[in-house]
Every structure is written in structure tokens, then in C-alpha cells.
C-alpha atoms as a PDB file:
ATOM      1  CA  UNK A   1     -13.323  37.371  -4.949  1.00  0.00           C
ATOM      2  CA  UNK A   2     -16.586  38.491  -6.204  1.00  0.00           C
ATOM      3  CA  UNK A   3     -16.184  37.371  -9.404  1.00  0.00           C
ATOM      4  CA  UNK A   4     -15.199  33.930  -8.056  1.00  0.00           C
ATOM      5  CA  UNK A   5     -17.938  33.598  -5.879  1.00  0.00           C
ATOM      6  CA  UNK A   6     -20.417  34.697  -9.195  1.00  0.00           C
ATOM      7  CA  UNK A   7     -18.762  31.661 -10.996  1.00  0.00           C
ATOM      8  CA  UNK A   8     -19.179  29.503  -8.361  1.00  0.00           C
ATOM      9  CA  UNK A   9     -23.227  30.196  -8.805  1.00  0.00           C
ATOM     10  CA  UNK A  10     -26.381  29.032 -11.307  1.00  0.00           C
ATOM     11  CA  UNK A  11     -25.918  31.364 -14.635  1.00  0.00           C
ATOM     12  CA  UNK A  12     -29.878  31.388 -14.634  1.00  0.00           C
ATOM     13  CA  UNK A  13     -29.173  33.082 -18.464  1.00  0.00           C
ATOM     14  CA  UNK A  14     -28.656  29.380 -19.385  1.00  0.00           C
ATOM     15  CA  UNK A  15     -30.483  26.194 -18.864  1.00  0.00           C
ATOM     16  CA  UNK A  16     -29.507  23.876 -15.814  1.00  0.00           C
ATOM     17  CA  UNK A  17     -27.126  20.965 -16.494  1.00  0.00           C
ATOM     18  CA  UNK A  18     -23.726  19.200 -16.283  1.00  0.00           C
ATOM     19  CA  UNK A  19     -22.123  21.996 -17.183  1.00  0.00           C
ATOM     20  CA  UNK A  20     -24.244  24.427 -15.302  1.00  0.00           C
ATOM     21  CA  UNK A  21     -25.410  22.835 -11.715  1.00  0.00           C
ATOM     22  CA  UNK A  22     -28.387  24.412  -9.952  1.00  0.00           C
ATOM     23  CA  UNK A  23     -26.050  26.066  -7.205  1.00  0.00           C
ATOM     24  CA  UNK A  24     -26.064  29.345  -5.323  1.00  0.00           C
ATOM     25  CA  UNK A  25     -23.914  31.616  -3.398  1.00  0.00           C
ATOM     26  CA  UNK A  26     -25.205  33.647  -0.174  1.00  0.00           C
ATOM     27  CA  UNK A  27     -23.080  36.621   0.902  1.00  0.00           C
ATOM     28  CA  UNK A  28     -24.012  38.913   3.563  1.00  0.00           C
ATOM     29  CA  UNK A  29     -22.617  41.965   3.311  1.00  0.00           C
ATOM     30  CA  UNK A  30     -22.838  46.126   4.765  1.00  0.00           C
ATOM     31  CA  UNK A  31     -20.498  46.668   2.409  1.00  0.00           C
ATOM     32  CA  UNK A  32     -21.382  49.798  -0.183  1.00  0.00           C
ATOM     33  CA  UNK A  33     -18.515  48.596  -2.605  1.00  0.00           C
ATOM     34  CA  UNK A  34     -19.602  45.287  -2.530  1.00  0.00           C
ATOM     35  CA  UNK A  35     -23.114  46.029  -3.809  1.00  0.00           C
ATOM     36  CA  UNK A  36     -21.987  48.193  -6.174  1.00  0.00           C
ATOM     37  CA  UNK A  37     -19.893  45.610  -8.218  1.00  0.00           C
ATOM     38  CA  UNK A  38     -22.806  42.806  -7.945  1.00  0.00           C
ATOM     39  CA  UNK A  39     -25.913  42.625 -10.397  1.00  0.00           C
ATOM     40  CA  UNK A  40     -28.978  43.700  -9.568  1.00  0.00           C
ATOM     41  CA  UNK A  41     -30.589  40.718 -10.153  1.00  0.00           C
ATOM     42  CA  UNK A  42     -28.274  39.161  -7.853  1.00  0.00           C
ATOM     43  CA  UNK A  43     -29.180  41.369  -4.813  1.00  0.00           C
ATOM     44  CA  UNK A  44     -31.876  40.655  -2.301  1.00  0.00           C
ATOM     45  CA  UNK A  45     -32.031  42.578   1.200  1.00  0.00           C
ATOM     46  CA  UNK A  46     -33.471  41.117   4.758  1.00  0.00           C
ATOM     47  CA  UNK A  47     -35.310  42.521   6.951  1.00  0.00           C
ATOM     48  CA  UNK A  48     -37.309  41.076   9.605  1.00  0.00           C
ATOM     49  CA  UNK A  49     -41.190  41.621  10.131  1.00  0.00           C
ATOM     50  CA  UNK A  50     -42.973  40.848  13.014  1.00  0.00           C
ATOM     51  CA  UNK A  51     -46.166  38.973  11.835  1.00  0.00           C
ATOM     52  CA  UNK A  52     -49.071  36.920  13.667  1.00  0.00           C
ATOM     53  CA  UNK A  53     -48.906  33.311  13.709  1.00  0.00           C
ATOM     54  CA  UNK A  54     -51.934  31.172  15.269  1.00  0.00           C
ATOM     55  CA  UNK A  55     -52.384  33.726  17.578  1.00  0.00           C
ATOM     56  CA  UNK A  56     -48.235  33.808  18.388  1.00  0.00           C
ATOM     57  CA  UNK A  57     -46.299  37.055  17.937  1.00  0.00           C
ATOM     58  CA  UNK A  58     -43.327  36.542  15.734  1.00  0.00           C
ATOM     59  CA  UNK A  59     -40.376  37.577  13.629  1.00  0.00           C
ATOM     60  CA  UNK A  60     -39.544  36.735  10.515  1.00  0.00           C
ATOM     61  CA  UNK A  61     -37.382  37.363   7.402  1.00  0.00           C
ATOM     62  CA  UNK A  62     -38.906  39.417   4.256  1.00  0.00           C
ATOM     63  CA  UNK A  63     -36.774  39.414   1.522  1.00  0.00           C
ATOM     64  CA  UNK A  64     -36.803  42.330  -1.105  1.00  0.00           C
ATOM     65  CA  UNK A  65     -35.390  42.659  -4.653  1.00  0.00           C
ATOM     66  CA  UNK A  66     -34.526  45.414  -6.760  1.00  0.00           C
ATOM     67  CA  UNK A  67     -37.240  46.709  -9.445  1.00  0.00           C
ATOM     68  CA  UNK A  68     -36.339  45.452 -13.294  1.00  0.00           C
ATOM     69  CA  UNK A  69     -34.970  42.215 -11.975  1.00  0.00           C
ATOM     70  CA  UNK A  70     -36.170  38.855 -13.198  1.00  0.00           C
ATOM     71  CA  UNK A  71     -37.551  38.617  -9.537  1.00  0.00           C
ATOM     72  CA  UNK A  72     -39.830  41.738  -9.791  1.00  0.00           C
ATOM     73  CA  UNK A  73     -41.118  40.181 -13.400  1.00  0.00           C
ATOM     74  CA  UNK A  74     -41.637  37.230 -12.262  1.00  0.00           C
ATOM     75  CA  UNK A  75     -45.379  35.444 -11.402  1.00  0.00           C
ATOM     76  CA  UNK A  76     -46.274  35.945  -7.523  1.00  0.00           C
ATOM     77  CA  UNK A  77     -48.935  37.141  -5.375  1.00  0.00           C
ATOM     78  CA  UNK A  78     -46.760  39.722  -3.534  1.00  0.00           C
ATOM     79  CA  UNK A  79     -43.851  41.114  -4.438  1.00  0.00           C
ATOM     80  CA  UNK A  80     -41.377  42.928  -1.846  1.00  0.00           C
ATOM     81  CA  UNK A  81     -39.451  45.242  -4.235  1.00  0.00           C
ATOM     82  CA  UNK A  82     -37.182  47.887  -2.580  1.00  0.00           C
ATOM     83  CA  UNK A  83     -35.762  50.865  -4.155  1.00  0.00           C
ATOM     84  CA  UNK A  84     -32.020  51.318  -4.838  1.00  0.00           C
ATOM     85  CA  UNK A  85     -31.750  54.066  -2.929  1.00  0.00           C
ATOM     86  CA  UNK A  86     -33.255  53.479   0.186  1.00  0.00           C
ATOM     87  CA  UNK A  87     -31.005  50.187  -0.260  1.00  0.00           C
ATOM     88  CA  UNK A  88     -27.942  52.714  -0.236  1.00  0.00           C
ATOM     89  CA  UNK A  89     -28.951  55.091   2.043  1.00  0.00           C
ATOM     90  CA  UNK A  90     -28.737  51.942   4.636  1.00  0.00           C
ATOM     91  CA  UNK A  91     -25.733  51.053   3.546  1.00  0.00           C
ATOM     92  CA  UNK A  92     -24.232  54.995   3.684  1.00  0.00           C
ATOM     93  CA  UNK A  93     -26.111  56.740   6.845  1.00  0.00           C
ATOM     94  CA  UNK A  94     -26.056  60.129   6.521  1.00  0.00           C
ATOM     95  CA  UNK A  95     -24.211  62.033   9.449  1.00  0.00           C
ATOM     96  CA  UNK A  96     -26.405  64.189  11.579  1.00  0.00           C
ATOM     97  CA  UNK A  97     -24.756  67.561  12.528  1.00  0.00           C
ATOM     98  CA  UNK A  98     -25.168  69.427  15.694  1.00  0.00           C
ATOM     99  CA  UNK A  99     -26.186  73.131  16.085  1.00  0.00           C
ATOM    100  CA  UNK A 100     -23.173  74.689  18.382  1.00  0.00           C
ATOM    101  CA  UNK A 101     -22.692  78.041  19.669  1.00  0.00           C
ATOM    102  CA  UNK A 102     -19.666  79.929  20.251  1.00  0.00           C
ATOM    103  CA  UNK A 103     -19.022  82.292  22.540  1.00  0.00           C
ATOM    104  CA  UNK A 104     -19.578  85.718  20.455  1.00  0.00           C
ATOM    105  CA  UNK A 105     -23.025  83.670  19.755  1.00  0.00           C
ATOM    106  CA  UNK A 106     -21.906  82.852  16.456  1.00  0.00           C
ATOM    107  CA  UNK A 107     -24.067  79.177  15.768  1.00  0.00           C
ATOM    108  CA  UNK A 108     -22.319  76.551  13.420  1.00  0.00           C
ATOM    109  CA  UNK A 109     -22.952  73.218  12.391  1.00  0.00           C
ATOM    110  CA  UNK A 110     -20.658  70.748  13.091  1.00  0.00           C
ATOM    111  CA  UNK A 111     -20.960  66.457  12.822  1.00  0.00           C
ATOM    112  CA  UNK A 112     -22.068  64.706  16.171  1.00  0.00           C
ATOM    113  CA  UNK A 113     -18.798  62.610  16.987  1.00  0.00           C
ATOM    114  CA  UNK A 114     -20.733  60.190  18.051  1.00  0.00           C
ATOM    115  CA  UNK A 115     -22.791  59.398  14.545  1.00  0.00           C
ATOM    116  CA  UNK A 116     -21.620  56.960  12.173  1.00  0.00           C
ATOM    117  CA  UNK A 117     -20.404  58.426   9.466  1.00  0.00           C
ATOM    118  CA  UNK A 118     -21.212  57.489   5.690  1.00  0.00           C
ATOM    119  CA  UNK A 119     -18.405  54.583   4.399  1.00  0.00           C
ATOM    120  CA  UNK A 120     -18.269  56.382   1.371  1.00  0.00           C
ATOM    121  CA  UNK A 121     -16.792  59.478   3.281  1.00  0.00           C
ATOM    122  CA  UNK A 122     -14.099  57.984   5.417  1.00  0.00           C
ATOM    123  CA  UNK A 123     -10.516  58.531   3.971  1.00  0.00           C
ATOM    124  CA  UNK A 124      -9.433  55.411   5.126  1.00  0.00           C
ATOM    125  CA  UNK A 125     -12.068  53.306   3.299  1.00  0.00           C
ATOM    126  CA  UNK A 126     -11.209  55.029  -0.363  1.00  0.00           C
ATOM    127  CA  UNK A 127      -9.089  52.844  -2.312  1.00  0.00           C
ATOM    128  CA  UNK A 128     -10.653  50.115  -1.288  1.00  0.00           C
ATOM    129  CA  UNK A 129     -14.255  51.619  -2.938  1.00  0.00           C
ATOM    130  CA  UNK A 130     -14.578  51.204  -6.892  1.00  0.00           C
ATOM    131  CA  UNK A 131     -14.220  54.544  -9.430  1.00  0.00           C
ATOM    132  CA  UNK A 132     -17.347  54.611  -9.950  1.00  0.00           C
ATOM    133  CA  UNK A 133     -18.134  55.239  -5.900  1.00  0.00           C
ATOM    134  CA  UNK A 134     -15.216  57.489  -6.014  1.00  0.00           C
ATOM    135  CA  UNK A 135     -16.342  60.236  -8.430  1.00  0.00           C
ATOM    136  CA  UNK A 136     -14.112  59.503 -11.518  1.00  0.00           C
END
């Protein structure tokens, strides 16, 4: 599907004509897996800001690239460039254990069932991840 939807888009590697029409694709995605098999430059991540307008309190959207993509090289006053990582740990939250006690006094760390657990971790989610996610 992925690859689909990438042939679907612009190849900005080559100049805009009949044979390549100035199109693009717009996914929005949580999905780890699905950021992992898409290019770099091909990745942009929203957040909203809350900025002053004539006075007015509002939100809007920032969007933020990778570093080494043709964005981050490119001419512009400011440029929103997010790391990788902090791009994956959004996508993966880490669980946050709890301190327990037993009843010898014994403490242990176990996960809160109540915290979202990291997609890359659930057993049900593996064969749908790529190798590369996987370890091998």
C-alpha cells in the first residue's frame, strides 16, 4: 500500500511534467511500522502551537521535518527540524512501572495496567512490524 501511495506522489528527484505531475499524498499515521518503511524526506510531524494573533489567542499547526532532508537544506527563515528519536519515542511510549510491595516487604517493579504500552512490545502487533523493528 505504501509503495502505491509513494507512486501515486511528485518524484521531486525528477523535473515536473507529463510524465511526472506535481501531486502529493498525505497520510496520517501513529503507526511505528509505517514510519519506518517511508523516507525521511517524506516525513513531516504536526503539532499544534498556540501563538498570538492581533491580540487573539490561537492554535495552530507547526510542521517539523527530519534533519538531512531536502527540507532542512532548503532556503527559509525558520526551520522546525525534529529529531528521529523524539519522533519515535511518540510513536512507542515507554511504559511506566509501579513500585509494589509484598507482604514479607519485598518491593518490585511491575507495569501500571493502566499505561499504554510501547506498539513495538505487544505480541499481537509483531508480524505485522517490519525485520528491521523486529530485531533480525
Amino acid at each position: 500500500m505504501l509503495q502505491l501511495l509513494q507512486d501515486i506522489a511528485t518524484d521531486t528527484s525528477a523535473p515536473v511534467g507529463p510524465d511526472n505531475p506535481l501531486r502529493q499524498v498525505i497520510v496520517n499515521t501513529h503507526s511505528p511500522a509505517v514510519v519506518s518503511q517511508v523516507p525521511d524526506d517524506s516525513l513531516l510531524v504536526a503539532e499544534t502551537q498556540e501563538t498570538l494573533y492581533d491580540g487573539w489567542r490561537c492554535q495552530r499547526v507547526c510542521f517539523s521535518y527530519l534533519s538531512d532532508t531536502w527540507r532542512a537544506k532548503a532556503p527559509q527563515e525558520e526551520h522546525h527540524i525534529v529529531p528521529k528519536g523524539k519522533l519515535l519515542a511518540y510513536l512507542n511510549p515507554v511504559v511506566s512501572a509501579e513500585i509494589e510491595s509484598d507482604d514479607n516487604g519485598l518491593s518490585s517493579e511491575k507495569p501500571s495496567p493502566s499505561k499504554i504500552r510501547r506498539v513495538i512490545d505487544r505480541p499481537d502487533l509483531q508480524l505485522l512490524l517490519p525485520l528491521a523493528w523486529q530485531g533480525i
